[in-house]
Protein backbone atom coordinates (compact mmCIF):
# COMPACT_ATOMS: atom_id res chain seq x y z
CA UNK A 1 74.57 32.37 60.21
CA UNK A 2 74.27 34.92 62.42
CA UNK A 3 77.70 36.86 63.77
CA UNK A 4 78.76 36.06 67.11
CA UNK A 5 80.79 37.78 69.54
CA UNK A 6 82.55 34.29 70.37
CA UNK A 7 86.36 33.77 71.24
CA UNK A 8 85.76 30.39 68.97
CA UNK A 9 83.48 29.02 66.65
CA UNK A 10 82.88 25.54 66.79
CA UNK A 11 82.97 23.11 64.16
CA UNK A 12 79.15 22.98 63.43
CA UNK A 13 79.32 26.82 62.73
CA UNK A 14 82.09 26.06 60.54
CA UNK A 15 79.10 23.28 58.76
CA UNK A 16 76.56 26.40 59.38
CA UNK A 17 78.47 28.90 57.74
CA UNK A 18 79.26 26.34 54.61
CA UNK A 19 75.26 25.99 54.16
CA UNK A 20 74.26 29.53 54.30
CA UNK A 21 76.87 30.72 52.05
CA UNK A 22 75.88 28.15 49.51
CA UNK A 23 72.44 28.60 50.45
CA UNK A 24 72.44 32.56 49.41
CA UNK A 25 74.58 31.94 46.65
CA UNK A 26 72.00 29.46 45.19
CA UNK A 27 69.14 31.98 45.73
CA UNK A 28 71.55 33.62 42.19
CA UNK A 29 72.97 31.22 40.55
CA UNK A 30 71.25 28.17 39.07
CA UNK A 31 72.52 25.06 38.74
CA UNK A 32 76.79 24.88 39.03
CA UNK A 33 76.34 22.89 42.34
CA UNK A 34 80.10 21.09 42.07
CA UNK A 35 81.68 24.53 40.90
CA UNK A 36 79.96 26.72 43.85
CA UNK A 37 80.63 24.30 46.50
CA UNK A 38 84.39 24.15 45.41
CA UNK A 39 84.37 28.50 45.32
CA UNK A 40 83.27 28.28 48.69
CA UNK A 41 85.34 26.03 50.09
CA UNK A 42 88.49 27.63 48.36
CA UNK A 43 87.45 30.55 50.12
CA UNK A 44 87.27 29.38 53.65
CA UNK A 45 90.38 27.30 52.86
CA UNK A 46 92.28 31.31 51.90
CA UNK A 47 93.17 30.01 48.60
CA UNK A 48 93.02 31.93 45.25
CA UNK A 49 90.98 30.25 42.59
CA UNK A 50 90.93 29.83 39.12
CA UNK A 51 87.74 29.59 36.75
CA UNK A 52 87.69 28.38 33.10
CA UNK A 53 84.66 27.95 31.21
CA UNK A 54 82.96 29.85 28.07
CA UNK A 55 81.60 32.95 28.26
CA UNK A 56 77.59 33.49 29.91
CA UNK A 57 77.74 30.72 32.26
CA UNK A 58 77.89 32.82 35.55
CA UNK A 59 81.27 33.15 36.59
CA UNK A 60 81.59 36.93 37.32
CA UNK A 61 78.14 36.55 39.20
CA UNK A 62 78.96 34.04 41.24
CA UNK A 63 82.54 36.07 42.70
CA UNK A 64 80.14 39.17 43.18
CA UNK A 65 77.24 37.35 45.36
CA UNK A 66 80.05 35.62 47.28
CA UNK A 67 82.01 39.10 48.06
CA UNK A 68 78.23 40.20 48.95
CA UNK A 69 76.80 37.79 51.33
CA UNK A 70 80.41 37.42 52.92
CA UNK A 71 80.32 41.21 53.46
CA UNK A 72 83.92 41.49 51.37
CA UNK A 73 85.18 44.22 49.22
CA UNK A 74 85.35 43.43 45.66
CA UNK A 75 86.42 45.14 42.55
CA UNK A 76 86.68 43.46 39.06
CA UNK A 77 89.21 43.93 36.86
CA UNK A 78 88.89 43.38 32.71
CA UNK A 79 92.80 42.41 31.67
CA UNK A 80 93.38 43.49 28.28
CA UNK A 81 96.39 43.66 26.15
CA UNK A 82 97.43 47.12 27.47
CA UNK A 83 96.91 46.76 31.21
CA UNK A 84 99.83 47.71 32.80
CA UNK A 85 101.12 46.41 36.41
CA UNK A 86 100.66 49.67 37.94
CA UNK A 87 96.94 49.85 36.76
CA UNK A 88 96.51 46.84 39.34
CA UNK A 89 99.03 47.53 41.98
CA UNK A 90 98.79 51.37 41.99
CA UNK A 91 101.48 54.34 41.25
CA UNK A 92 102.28 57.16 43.79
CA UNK A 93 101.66 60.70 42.39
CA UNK A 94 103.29 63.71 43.20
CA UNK A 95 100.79 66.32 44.48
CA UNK A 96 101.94 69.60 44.03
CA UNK A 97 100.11 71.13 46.70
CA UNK A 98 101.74 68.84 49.71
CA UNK A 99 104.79 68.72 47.68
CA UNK A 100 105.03 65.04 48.09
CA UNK A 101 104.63 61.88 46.19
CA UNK A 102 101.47 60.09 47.05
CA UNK A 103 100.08 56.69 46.83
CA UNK A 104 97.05 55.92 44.15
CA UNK A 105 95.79 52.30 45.44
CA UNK A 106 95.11 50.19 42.56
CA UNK A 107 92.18 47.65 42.56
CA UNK A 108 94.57 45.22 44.06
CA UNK A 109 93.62 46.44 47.84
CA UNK A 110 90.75 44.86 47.84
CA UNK A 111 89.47 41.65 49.58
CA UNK A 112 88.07 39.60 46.74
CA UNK A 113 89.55 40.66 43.30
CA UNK A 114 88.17 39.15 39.92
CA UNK A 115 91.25 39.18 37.25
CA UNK A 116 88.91 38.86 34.51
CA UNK A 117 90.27 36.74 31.41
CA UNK A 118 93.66 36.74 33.37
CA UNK A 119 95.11 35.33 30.12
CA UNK A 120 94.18 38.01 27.90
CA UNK A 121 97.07 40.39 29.32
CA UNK A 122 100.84 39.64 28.43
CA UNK A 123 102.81 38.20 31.45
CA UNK A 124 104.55 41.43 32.53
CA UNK A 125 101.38 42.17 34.22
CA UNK A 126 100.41 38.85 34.99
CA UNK A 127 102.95 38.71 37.20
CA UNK A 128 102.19 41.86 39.21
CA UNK A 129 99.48 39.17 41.03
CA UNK A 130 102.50 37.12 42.03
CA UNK A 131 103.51 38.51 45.66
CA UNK A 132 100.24 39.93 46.38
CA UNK A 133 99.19 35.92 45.54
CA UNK A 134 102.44 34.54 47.84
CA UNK A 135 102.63 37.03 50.17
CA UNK A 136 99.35 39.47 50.27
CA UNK A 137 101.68 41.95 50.06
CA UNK A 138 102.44 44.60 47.04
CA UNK A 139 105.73 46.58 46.66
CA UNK A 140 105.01 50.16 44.72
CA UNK A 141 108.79 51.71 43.93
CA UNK A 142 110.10 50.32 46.83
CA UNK A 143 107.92 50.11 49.43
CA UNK A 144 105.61 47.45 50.56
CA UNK A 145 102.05 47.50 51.24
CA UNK A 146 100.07 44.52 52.98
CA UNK A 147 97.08 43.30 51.62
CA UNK A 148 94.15 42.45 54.62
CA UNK A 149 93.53 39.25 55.59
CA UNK A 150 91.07 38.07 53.35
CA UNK A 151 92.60 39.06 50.16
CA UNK A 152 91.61 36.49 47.24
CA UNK A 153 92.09 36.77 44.15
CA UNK A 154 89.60 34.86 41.49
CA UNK A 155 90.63 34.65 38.01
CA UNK A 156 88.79 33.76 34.93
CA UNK A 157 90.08 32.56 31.65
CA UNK A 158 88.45 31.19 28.69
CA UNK A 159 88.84 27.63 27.24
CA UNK A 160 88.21 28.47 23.68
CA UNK A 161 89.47 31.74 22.31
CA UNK A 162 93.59 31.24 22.36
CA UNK A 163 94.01 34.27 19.67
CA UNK A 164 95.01 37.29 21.71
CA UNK A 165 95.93 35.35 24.75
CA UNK A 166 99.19 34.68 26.87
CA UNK A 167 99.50 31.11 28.62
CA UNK A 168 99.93 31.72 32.35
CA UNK A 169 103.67 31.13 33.48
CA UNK A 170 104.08 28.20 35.95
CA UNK A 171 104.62 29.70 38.47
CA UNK A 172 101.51 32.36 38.64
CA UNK A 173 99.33 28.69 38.07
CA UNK A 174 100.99 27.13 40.54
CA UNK A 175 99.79 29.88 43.25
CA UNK A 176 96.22 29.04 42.44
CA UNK A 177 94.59 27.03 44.99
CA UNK A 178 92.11 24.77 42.61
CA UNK A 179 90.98 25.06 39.17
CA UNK A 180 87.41 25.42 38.92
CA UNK A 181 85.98 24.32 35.74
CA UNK A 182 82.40 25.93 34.74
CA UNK A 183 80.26 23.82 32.56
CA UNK A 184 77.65 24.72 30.40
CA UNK A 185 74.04 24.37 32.16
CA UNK A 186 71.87 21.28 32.13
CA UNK A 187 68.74 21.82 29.74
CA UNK A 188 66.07 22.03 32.93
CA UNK A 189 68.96 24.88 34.40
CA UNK A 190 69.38 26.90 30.96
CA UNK A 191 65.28 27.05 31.27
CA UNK A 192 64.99 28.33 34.87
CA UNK A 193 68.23 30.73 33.68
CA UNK A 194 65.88 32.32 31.27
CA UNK A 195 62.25 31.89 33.74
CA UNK A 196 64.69 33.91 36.27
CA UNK A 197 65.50 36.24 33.65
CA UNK A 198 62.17 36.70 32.34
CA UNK A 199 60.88 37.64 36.27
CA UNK A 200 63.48 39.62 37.76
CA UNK A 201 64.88 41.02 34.41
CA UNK A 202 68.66 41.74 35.18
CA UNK A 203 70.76 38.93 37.02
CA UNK A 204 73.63 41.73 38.12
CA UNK A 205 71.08 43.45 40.15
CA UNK A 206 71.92 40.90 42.38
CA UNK A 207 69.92 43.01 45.08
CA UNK A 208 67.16 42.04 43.99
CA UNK A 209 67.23 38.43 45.60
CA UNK A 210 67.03 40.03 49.41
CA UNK A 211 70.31 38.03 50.00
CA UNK A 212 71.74 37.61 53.38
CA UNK A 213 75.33 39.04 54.54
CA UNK A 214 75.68 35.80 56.74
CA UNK A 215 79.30 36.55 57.43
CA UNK A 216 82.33 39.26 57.94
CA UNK A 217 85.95 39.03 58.43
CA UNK A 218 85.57 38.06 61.86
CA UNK A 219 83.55 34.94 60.98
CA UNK A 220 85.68 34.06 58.00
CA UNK A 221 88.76 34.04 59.90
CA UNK A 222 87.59 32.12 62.79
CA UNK A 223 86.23 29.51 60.18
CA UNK A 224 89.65 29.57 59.02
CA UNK A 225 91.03 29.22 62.28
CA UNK A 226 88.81 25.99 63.29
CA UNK A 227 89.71 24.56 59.82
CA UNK A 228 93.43 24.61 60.73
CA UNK A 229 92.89 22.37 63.86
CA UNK A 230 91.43 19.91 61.52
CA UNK A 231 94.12 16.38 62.41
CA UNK A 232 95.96 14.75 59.45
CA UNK A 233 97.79 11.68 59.92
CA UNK A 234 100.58 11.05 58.78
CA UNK A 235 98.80 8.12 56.01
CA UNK A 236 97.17 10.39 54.51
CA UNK A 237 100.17 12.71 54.46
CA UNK A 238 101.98 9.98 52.56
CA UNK A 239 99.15 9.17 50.24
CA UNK A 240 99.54 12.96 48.87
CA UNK A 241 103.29 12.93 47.90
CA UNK A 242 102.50 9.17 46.21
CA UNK A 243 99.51 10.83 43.82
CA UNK A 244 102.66 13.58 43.49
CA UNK A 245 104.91 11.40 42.52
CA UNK A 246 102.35 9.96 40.39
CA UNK A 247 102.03 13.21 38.84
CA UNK A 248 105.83 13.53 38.34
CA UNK A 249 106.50 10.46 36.61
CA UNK A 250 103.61 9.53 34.25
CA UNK A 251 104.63 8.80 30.61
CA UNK A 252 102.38 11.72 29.38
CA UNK A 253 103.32 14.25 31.87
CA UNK A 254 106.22 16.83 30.58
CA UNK A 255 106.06 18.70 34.01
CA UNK A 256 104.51 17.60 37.33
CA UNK A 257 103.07 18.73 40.37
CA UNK A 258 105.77 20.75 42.48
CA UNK A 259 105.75 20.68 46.70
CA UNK A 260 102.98 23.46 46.77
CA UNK A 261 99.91 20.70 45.32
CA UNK A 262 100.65 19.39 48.54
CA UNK A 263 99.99 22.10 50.57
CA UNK A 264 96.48 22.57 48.65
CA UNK A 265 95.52 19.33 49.09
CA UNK A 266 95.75 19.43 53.18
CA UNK A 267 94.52 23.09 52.71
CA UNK A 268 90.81 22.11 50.57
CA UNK A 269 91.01 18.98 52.15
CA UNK A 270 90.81 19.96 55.86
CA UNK A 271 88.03 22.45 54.90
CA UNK A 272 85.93 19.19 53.00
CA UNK A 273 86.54 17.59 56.38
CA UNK A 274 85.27 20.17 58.43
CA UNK A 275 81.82 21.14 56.18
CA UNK A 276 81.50 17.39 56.20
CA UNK A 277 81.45 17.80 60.47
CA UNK A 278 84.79 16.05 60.83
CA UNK A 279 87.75 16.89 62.77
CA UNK A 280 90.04 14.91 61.01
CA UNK A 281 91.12 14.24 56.88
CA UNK A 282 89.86 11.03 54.82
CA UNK A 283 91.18 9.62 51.74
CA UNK A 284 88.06 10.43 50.27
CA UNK A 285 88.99 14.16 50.97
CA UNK A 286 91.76 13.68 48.62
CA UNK A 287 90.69 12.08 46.21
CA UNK A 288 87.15 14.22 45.99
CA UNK A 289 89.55 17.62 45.26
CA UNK A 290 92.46 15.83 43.09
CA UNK A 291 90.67 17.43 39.65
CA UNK A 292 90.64 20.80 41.06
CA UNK A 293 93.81 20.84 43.38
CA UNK A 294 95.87 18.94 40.46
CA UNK A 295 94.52 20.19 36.81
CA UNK A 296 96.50 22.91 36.11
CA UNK A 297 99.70 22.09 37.92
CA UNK A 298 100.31 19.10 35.01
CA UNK A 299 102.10 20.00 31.48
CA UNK A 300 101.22 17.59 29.41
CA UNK A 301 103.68 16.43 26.47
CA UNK A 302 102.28 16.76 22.96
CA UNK A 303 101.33 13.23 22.54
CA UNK A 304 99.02 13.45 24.82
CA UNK A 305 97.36 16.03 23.52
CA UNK A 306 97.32 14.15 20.20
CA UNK A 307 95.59 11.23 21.51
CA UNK A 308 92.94 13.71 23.32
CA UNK A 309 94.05 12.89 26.80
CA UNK A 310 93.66 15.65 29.46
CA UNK A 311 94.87 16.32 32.88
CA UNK A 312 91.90 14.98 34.34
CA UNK A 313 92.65 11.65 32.48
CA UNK A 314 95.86 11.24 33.89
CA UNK A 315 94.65 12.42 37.55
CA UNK A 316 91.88 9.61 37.02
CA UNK A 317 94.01 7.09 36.41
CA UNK A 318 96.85 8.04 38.76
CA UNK A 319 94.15 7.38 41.48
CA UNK A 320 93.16 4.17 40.59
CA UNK A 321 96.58 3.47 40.63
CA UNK A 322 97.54 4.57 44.19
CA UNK A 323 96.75 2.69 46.86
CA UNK A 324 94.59 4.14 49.38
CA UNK A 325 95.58 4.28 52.85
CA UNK A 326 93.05 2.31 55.82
């Protein structure tokens, strides 16, 4: 997609812009069709995401082609044990010659930021993410410091290792628009993974693949802005709080969904509307995103976890359960 100099973009640009990002993105990344259509549309939606899968199956490369072909800044951070709040936020230093105390910007003022293995660093600094997340804003001894308008942060965490790690508090997971889950490869993928390799040598070169910067700001936002006109009536409204409710009073659930699921779901579910060239929300919406909007937003009791049933269980059978609005 080509930018425009129009006061509005119309809802097949919106379908346009969908297409070539994932189109560019796919020129990378092979395979992980579900899991790049959901970063995208978390993206366009202004939502921060969250990634789990094992290591070597793309994730880093798939935040750095997006921040690429949508012409966004992007830094990467590794969280460790020792990484301090100010290491993300930034610290003001006095410099002797003005005589003043100035401000060292931290990665945080950025407009796509990987938190790499988020979990590996103890909550202190996890938390540092929480305004900038809530309010794209950061306070450094005092003062506060907005963040621009496409600030997004993408975190990463691994589903294996737990030795080393620190559980994310409720209320950083809660801030997270979906959870993205990243699968290992299908066997025809893992060979074209290692073809690719074999040709172009290094994946992180990711100049290499002549990609396209098919958007800016400017076209981001007005995406954004077309997706917010998107109608919701006031069914499908009430099918949301009943899978929340669901959520909130299953046998297996220690901890449902709070108020804020429900602004995700109208939030990804607007923007599946609109790539799908409608200008108004189906069930089908909801219940397409209910994995990613809903997985990490349940606390499952230990029984549950006995018996090997996971949040995606329970979000399964909560929407069989509900009835869906005609």
């Amino acid at each position: 997609m080509t930018m425009q100099d129009n006061n509005e973009i119309t809802l097949s640009q919106t379908v346009e812009l969908f297409n070539n990002l994932f189109g560019e993105l796919s020129k990378v990344i092979v395979g992980q069709q579900k899991p790049l259509g959901e970063l995208i549309i978390g993206f366009l939606a202004g939502g921060h995401l969250l990634m789990e899968g094992v290591p070597g199956v793309a994730k880093t490369l798939m935040v750095r082609t997006l921040a690429s072909v949508a012409k966004a800044d992007f830094k990467r951070v590794q969280f460790t044990p020792d990484l301090m709040p100010g290491d993300l936020t930034g610290i003001n230093i006095f410099n002797p010659a003005q005589g003043k105390f100035e401000l060292r910007r931290g990665p945080i003022f950025t407009d796509i930021l990987l938190a790499d293995e988020i979990n590996r660093t103890p909550p202190k600094t996890q938390s540092a993410l929480l305004e900038a997340m809530q309010e794209r804003q950061v306070t450094i001894d005092g003062e506060s410091y907005l963040l621009g308008d496409l600030f997004t942060v993408v975190a990463t965490q691994n589903p294996i290792e737990y030795e080393g790690t620190y559980p994310l508090p409720e209320a950083e997971l809660d801030r997270f628009l979906m959870k993205l889950i990243i699968d290992y490869p299908l066997p025809n993928e893992e060979r074209d993974i290692i073809l690719r390799f074999h040709e172009h040598g290094d994946f992180f070169n990711i100049e290499q693949f002549n990609l396209k910067a098919i958007a800016d700001e400017t076209v981001v936002k007005k995406a954004r802005e077309e997706i917010r006109k998107i109608r919701v009536e006031k069914s499908i409204a009430d099918y949301i709080v009943k899978i929340i409710t669901a959520t909130r009073n299953h046998p297996f659930v220690a901890l449902g969904s709070s108020p804020r699921a429900g602004i995700s779901f109208i939030a990804v579910a607007k923007t599946s509307a609109a790539i799908h060239k409608r200008n108004f929300v189906m069930p089908d919406d909801i219940k397409e995103f209910a994995r990613p909007v809903l997985r990490h937003r349940l606390i499952l009791k230990p029984e549950a976890e006995i018996e090997g049933i996971s949040p995606d269980d329970i979000i399964d059978e909560i929407l069989e359960q509900v009835t869906v609005p005609r």
